[in-house]
N, C-alpha and C. Protein backbone atom coordinates (compact mmCIF):
# COMPACT_ATOMS: atom_id res chain seq x y z
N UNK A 1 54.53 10.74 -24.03
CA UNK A 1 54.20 12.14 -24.04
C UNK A 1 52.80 12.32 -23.46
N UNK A 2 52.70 13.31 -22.63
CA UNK A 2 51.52 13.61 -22.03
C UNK A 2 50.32 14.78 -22.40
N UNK A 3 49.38 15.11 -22.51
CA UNK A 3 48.94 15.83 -23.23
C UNK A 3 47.83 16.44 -21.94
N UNK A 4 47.28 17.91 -21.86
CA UNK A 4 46.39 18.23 -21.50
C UNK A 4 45.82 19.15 -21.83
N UNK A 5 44.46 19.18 -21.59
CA UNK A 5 43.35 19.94 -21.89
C UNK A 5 42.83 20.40 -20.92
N UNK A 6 42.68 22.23 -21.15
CA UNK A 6 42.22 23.19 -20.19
C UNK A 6 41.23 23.14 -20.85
N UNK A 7 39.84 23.09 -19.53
CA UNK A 7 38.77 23.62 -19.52
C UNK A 7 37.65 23.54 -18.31
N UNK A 8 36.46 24.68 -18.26
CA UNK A 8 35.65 24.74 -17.72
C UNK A 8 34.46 24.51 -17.41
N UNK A 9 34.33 24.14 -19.08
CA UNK A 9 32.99 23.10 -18.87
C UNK A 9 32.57 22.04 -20.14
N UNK A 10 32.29 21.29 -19.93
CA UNK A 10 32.08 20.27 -21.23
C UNK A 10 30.41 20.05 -21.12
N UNK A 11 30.20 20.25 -23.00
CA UNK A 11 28.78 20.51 -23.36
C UNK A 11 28.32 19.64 -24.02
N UNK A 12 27.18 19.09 -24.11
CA UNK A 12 26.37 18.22 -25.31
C UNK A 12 26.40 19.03 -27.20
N UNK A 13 26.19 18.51 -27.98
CA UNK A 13 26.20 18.98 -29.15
C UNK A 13 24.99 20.15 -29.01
N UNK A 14 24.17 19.65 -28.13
CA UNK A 14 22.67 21.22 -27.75
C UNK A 14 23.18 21.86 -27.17
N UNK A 15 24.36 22.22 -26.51
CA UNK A 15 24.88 23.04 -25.68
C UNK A 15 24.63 22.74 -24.08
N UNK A 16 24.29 21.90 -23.66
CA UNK A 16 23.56 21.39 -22.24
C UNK A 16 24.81 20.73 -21.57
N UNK A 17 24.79 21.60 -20.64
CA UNK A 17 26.19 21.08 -19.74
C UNK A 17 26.36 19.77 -18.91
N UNK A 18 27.40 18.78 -19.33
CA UNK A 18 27.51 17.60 -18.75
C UNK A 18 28.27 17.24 -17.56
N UNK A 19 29.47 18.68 -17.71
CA UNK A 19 30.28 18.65 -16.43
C UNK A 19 31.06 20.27 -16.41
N UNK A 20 30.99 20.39 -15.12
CA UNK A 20 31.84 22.17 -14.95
C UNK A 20 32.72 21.64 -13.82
N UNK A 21 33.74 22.80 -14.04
CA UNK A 21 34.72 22.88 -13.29
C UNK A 21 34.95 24.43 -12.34
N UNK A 22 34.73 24.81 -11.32
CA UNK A 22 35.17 25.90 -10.75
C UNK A 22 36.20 26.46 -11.08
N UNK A 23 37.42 26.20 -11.35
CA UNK A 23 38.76 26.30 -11.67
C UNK A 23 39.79 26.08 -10.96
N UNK A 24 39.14 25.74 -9.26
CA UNK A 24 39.76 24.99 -8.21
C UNK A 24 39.99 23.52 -8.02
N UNK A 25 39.51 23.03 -9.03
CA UNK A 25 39.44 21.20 -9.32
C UNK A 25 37.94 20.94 -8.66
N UNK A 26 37.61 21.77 -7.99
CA UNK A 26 36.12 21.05 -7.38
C UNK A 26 34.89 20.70 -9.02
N UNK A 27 34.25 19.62 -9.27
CA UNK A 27 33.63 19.10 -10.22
C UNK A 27 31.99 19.22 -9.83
N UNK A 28 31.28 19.83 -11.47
CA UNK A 28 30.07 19.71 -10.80
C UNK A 28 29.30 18.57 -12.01
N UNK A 29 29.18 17.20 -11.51
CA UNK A 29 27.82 16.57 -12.98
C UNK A 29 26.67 16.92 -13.10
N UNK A 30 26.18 16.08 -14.07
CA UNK A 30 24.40 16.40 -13.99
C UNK A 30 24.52 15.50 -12.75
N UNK A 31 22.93 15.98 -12.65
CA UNK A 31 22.13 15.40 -11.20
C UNK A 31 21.35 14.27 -11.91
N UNK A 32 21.89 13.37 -12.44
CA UNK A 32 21.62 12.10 -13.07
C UNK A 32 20.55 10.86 -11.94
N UNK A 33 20.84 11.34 -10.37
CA UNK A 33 19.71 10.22 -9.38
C UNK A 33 18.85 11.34 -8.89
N UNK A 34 18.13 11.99 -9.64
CA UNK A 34 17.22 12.86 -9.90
C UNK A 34 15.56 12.83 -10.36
N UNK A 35 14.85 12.81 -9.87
CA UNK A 35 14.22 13.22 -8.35
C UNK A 35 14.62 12.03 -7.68
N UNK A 36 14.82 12.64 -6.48
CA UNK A 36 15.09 11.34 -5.19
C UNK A 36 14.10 11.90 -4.07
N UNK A 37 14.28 10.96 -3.64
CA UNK A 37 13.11 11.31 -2.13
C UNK A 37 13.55 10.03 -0.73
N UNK A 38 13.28 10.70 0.59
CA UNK A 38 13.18 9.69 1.71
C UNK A 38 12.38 10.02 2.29
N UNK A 39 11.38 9.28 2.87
CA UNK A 39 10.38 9.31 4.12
C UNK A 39 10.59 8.68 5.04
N UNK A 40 9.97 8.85 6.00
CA UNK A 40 9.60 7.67 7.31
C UNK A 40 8.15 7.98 7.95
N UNK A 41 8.74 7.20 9.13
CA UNK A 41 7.07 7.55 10.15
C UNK A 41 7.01 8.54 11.28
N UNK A 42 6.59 8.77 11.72
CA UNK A 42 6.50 9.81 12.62
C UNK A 42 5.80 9.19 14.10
N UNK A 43 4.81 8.00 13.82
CA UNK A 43 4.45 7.67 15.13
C UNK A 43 4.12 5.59 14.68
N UNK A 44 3.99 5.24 15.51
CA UNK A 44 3.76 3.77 15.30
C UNK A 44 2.25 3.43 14.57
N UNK A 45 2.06 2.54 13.90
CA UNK A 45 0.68 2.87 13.13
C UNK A 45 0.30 1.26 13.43
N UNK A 46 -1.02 0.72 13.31
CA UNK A 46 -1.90 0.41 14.07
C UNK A 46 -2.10 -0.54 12.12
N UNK A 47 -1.54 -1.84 12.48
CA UNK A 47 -2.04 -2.24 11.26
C UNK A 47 -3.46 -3.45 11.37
N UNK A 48 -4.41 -3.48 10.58
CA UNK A 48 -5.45 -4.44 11.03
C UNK A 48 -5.26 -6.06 10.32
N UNK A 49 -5.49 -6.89 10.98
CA UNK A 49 -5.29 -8.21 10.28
C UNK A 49 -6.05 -8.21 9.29
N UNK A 50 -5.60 -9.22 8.63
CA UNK A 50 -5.99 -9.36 7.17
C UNK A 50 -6.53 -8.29 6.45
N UNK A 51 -5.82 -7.29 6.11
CA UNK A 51 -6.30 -6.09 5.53
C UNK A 51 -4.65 -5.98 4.76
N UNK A 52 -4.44 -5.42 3.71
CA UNK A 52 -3.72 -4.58 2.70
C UNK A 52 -3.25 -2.91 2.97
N UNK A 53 -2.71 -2.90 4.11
CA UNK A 53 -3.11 -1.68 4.87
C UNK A 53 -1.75 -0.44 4.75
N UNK A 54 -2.50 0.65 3.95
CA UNK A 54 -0.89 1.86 3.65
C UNK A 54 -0.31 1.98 4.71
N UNK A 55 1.22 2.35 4.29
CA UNK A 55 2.12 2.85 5.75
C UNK A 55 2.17 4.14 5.18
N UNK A 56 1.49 4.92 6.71
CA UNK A 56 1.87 5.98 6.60
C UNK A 56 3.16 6.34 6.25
N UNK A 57 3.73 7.41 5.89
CA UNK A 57 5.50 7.80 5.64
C UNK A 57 5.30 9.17 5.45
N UNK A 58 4.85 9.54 6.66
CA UNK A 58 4.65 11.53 6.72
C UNK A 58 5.80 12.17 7.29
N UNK A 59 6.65 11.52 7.42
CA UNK A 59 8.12 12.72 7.68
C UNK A 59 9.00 12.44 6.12
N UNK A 60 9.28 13.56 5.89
CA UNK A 60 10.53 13.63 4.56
C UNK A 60 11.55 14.18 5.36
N UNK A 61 12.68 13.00 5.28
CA UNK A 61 14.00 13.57 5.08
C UNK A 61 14.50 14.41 3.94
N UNK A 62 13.99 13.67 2.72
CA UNK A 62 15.07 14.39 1.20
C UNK A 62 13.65 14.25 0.61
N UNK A 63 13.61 14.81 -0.08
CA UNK A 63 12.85 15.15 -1.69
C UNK A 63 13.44 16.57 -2.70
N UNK A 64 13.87 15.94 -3.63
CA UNK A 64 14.44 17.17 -4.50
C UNK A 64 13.68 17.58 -5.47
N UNK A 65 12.83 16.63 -5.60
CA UNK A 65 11.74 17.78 -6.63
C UNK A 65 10.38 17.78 -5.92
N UNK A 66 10.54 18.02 -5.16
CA UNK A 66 8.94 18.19 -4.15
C UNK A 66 7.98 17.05 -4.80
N UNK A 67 7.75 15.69 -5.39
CA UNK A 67 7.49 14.56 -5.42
C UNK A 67 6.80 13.77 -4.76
N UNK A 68 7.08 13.90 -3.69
CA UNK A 68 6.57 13.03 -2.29
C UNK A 68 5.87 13.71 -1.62
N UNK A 69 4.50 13.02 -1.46
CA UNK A 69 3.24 14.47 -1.03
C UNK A 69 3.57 13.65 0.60
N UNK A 70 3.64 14.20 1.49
CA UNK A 70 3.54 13.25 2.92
C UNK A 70 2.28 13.42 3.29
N UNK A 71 0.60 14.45 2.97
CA UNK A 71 -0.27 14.44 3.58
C UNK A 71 -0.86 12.62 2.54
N UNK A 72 -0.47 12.50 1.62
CA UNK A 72 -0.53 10.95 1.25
C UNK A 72 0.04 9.83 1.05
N UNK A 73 1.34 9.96 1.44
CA UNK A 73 2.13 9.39 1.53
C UNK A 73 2.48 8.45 0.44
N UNK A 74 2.71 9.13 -0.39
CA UNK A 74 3.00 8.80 -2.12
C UNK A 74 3.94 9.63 -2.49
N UNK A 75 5.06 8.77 -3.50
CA UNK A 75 5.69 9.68 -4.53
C UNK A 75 5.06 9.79 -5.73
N UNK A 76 5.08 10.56 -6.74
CA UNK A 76 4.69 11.16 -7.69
C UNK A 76 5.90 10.74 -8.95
N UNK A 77 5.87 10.59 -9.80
CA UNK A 77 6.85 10.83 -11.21
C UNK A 77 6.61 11.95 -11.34
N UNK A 78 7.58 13.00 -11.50
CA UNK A 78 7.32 14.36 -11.79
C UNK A 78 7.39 14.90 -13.38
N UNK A 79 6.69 15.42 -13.78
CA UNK A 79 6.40 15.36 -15.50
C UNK A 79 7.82 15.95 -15.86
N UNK A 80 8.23 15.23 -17.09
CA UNK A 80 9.65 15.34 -17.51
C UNK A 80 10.93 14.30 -16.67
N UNK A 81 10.35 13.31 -15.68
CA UNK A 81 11.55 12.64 -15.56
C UNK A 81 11.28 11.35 -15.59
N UNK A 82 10.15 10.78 -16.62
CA UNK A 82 9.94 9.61 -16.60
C UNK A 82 11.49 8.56 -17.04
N UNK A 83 11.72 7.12 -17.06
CA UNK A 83 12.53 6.62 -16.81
C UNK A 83 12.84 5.75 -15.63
N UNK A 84 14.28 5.32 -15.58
CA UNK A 84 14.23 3.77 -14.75
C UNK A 84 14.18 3.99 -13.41
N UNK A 85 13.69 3.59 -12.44
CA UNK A 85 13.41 4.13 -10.86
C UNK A 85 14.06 3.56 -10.63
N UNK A 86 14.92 3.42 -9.04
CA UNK A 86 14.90 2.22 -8.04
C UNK A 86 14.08 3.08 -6.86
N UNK A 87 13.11 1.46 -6.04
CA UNK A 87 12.75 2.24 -4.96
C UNK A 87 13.26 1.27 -3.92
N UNK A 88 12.95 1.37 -2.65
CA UNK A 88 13.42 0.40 -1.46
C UNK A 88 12.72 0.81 -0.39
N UNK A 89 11.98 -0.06 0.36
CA UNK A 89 10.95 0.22 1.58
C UNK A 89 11.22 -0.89 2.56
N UNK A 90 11.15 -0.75 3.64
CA UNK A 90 11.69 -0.84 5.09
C UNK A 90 10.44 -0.86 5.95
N UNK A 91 10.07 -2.04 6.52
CA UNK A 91 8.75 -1.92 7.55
C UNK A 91 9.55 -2.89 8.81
N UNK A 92 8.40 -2.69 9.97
CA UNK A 92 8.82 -3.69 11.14
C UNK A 92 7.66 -3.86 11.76
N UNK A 93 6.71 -4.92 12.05
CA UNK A 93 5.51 -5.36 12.62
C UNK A 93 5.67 -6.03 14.14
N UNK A 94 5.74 -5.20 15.03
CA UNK A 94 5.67 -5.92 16.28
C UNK A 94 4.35 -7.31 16.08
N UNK A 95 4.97 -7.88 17.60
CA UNK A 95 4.21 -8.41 18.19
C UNK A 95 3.52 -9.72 17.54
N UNK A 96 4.43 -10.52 16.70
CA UNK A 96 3.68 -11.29 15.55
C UNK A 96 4.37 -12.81 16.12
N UNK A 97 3.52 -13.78 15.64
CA UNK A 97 3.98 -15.30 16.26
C UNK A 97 4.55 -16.08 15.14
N UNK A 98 4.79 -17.17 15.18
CA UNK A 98 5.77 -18.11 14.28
C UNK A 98 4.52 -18.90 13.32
N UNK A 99 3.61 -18.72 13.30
CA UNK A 99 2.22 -18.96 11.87
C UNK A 99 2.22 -17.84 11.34
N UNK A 100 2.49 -16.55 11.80
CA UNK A 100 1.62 -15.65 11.00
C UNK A 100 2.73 -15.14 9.79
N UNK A 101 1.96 -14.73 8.89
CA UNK A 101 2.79 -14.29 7.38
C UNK A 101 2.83 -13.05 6.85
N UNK A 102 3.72 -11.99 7.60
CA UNK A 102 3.82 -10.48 7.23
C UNK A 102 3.94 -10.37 5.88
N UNK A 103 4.09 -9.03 5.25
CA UNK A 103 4.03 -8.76 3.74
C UNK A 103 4.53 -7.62 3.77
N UNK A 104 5.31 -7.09 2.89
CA UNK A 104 5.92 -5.83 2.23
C UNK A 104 5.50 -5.33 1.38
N UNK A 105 4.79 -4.68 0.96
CA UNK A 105 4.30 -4.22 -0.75
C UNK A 105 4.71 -2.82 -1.09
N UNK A 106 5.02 -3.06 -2.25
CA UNK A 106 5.28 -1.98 -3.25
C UNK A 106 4.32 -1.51 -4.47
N UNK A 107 2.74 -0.64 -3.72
CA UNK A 107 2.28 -0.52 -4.69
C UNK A 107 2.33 0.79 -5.95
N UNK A 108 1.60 0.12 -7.03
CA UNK A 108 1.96 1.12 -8.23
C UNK A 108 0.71 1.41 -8.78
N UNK A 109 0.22 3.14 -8.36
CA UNK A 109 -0.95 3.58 -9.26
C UNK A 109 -2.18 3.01 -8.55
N UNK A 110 -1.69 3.01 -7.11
CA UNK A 110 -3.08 2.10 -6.07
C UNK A 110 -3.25 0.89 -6.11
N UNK A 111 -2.13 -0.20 -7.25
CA UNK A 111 -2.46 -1.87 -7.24
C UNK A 111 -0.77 -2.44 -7.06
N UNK A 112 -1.43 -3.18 -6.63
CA UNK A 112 -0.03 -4.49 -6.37
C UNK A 112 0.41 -4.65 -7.69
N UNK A 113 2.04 -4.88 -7.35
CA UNK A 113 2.95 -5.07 -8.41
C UNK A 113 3.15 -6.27 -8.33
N UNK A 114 3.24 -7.46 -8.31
CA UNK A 114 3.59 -8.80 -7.67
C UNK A 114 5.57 -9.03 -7.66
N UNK A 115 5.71 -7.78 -8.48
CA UNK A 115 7.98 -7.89 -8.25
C UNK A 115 7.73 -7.05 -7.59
N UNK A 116 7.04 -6.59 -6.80
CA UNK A 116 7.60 -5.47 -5.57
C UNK A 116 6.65 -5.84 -4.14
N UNK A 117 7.25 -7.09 -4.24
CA UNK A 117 6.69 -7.66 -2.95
C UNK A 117 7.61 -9.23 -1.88
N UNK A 118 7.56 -8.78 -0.52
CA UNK A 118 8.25 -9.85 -0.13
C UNK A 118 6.98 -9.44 1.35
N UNK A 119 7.08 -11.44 1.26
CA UNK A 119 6.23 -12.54 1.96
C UNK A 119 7.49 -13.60 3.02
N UNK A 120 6.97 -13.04 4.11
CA UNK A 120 7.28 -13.73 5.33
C UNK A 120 6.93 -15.33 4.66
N UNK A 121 7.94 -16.38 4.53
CA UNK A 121 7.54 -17.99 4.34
C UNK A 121 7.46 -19.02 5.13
N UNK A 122 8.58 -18.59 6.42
CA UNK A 122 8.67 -19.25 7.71
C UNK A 122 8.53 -18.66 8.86
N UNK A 123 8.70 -19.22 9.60
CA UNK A 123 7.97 -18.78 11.11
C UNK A 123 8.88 -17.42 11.18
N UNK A 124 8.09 -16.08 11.77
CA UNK A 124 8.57 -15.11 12.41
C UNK A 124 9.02 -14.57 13.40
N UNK A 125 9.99 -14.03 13.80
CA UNK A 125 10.64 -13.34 15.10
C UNK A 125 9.44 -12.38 15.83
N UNK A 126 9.33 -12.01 16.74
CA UNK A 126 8.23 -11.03 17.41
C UNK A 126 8.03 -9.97 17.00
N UNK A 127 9.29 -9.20 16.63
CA UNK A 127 9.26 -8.31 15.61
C UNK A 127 9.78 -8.56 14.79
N UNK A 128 8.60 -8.91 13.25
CA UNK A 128 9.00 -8.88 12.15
C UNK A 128 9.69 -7.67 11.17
N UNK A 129 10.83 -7.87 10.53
CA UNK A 129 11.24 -6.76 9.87
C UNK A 129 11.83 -6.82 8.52
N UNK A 130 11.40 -6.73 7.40
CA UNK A 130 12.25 -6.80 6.21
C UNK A 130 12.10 -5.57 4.99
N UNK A 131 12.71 -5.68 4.15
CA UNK A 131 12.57 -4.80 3.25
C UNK A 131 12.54 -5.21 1.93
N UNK A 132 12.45 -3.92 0.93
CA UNK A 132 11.73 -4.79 -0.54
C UNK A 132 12.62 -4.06 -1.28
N UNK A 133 12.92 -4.47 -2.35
CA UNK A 133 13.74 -3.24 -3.30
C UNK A 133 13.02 -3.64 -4.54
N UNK A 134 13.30 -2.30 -5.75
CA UNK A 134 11.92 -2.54 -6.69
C UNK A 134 12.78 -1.68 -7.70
N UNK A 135 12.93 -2.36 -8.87
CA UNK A 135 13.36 -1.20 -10.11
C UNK A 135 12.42 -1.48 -11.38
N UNK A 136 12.32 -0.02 -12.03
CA UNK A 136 11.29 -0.10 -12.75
C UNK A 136 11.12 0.38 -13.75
N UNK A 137 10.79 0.52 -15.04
CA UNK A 137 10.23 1.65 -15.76
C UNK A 137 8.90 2.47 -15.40
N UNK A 138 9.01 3.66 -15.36
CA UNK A 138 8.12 4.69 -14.83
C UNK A 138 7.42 5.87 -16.00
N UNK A 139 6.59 6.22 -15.66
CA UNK A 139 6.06 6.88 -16.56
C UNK A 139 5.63 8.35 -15.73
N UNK A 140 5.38 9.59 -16.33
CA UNK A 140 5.25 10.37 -15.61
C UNK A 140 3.68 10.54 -14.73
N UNK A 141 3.84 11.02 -13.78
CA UNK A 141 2.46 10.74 -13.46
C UNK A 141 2.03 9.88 -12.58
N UNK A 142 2.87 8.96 -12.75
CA UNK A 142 2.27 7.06 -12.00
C UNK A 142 3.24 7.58 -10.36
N UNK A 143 2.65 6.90 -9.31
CA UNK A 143 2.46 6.98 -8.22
C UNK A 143 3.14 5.86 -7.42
N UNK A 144 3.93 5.74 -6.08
CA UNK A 144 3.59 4.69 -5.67
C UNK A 144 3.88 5.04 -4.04
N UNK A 145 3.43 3.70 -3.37
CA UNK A 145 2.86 4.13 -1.92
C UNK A 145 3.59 2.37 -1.52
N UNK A 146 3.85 2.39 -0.06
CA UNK A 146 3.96 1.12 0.70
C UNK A 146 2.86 0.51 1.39
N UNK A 147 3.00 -0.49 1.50
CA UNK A 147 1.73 -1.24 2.26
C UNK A 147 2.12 -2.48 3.00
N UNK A 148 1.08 -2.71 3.87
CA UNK A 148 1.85 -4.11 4.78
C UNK A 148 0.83 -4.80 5.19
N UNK A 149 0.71 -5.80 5.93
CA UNK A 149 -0.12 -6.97 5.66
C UNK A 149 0.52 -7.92 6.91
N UNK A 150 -1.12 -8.23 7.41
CA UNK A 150 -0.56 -9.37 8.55
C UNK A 150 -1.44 -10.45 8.89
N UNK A 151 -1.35 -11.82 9.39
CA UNK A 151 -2.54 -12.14 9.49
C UNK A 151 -2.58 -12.69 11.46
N UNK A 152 -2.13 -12.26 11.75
CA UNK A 152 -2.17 -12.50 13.72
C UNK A 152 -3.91 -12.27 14.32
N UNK A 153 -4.33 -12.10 13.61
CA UNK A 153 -5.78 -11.96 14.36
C UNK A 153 -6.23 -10.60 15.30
N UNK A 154 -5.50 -10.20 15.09
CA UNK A 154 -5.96 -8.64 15.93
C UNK A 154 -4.65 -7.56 15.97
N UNK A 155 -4.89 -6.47 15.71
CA UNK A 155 -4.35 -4.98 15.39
C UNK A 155 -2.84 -5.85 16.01
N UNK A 156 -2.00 -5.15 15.13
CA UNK A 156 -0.48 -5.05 15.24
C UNK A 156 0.25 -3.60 14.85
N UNK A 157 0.72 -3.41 15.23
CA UNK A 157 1.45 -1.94 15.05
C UNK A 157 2.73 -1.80 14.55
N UNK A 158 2.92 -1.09 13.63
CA UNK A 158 4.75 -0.83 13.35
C UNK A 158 5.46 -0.15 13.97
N UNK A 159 6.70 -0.71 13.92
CA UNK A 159 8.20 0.18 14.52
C UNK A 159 8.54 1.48 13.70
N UNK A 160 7.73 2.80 14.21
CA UNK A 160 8.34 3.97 13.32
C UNK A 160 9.49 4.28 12.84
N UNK A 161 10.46 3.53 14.28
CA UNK A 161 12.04 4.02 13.83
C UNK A 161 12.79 3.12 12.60
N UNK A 162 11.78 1.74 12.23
CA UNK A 162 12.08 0.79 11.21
C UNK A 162 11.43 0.99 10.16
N UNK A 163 10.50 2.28 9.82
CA UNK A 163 9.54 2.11 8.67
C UNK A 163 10.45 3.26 7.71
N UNK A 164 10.35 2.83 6.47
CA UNK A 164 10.94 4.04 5.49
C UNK A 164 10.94 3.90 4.40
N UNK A 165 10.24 4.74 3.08
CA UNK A 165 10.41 4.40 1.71
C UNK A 165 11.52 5.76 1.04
N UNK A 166 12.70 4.79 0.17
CA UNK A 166 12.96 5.95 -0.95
C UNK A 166 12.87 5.82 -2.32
N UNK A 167 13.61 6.22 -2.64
CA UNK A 167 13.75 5.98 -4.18
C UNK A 167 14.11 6.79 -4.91
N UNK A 168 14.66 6.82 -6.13
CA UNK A 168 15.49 7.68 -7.15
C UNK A 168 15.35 7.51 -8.50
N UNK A 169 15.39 8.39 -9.07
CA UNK A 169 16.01 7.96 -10.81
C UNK A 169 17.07 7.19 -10.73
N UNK A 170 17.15 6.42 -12.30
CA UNK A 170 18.74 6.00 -12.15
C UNK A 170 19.33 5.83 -13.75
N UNK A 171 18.30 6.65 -14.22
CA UNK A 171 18.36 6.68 -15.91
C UNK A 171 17.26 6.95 -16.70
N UNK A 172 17.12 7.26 -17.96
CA UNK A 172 16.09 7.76 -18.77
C UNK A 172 15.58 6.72 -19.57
């Protein structure tokens, strides 16, 4: 025997809606990967050897809670959604030789995280390119920005169309 239940929307015991229904079958949830954000670059950036040096990321594709300032190229925790992040950042360093040792960083609150970091170990392709992924507990308020790192001995520049940070909620 089969049983069903009509309805339009299902509520928390506070009354806070968990799921609606139009009445056409189309479904609406919470927005549970909430705030999310994407950036990139806008022009190739000019990184200096041996320096710890920010990537710019002044174009936004997505930001849903306005989060991601691009004149600094930082996301923000927006007060009220502290909880578990994931982030993921994407760089590409022309012009680099088979000694030198690129870097990815994922920093937090202006300092290195040492789990949100990946280190070139063997010799490199000309253009170096990798990415970092980073999950976290977050707090509201706390910040974070990309950074990259080279040691070739004189200015190297990134691939704009390869540079990109996002990231999302993914729980409370």
């Amino acid at each position: 025997m089969a049983g069903i239940i009509k309805v339009n929307q299902y509520q928390d015991f506070n009354g806070n809606s968990i799921m609606t229904s139009d009445g056409s079958g189309n479904l609406t949830t919470q927005n549970i990967v909430r705030p999310a954000f994407r950036a990139s670059q806008n022009a190739n950036q000019a990184i200096p050897t041996g320096a710890y040096t920010k990537i710019t990321m002044d174009v936004e594709q997505k930001d849903t809670n306005n989060a991601y300032d691009t004149s600094l190229s930082r996301f923000t925790i927006p007060s009220g959604y502290a909880g578990q992040y994931f982030f993921s950042a994407q760089i590409r360093i022309s012009g680099l030789g088979d000694q030198d040792i690129p870097q990815l960083l994922i920093y937090k609150n202006g300092a290195l995280d040492n789990n949100a970091r990946v280190i070139a170990t063997m010799g490199v392709a000309d253009n170096w390119s990798d990415n970092v992924t980073y999950t976290m507990e977050c707090s509201e308020g706390e910040y974070f920005e990309v950074y990259g790192y080279h040691n070739y001995g004189s200015n190297r520049d990134t691939s704009a169309s390869f540079c990109n940070f996002q990231g999302f909620r993914i729980g409370s």
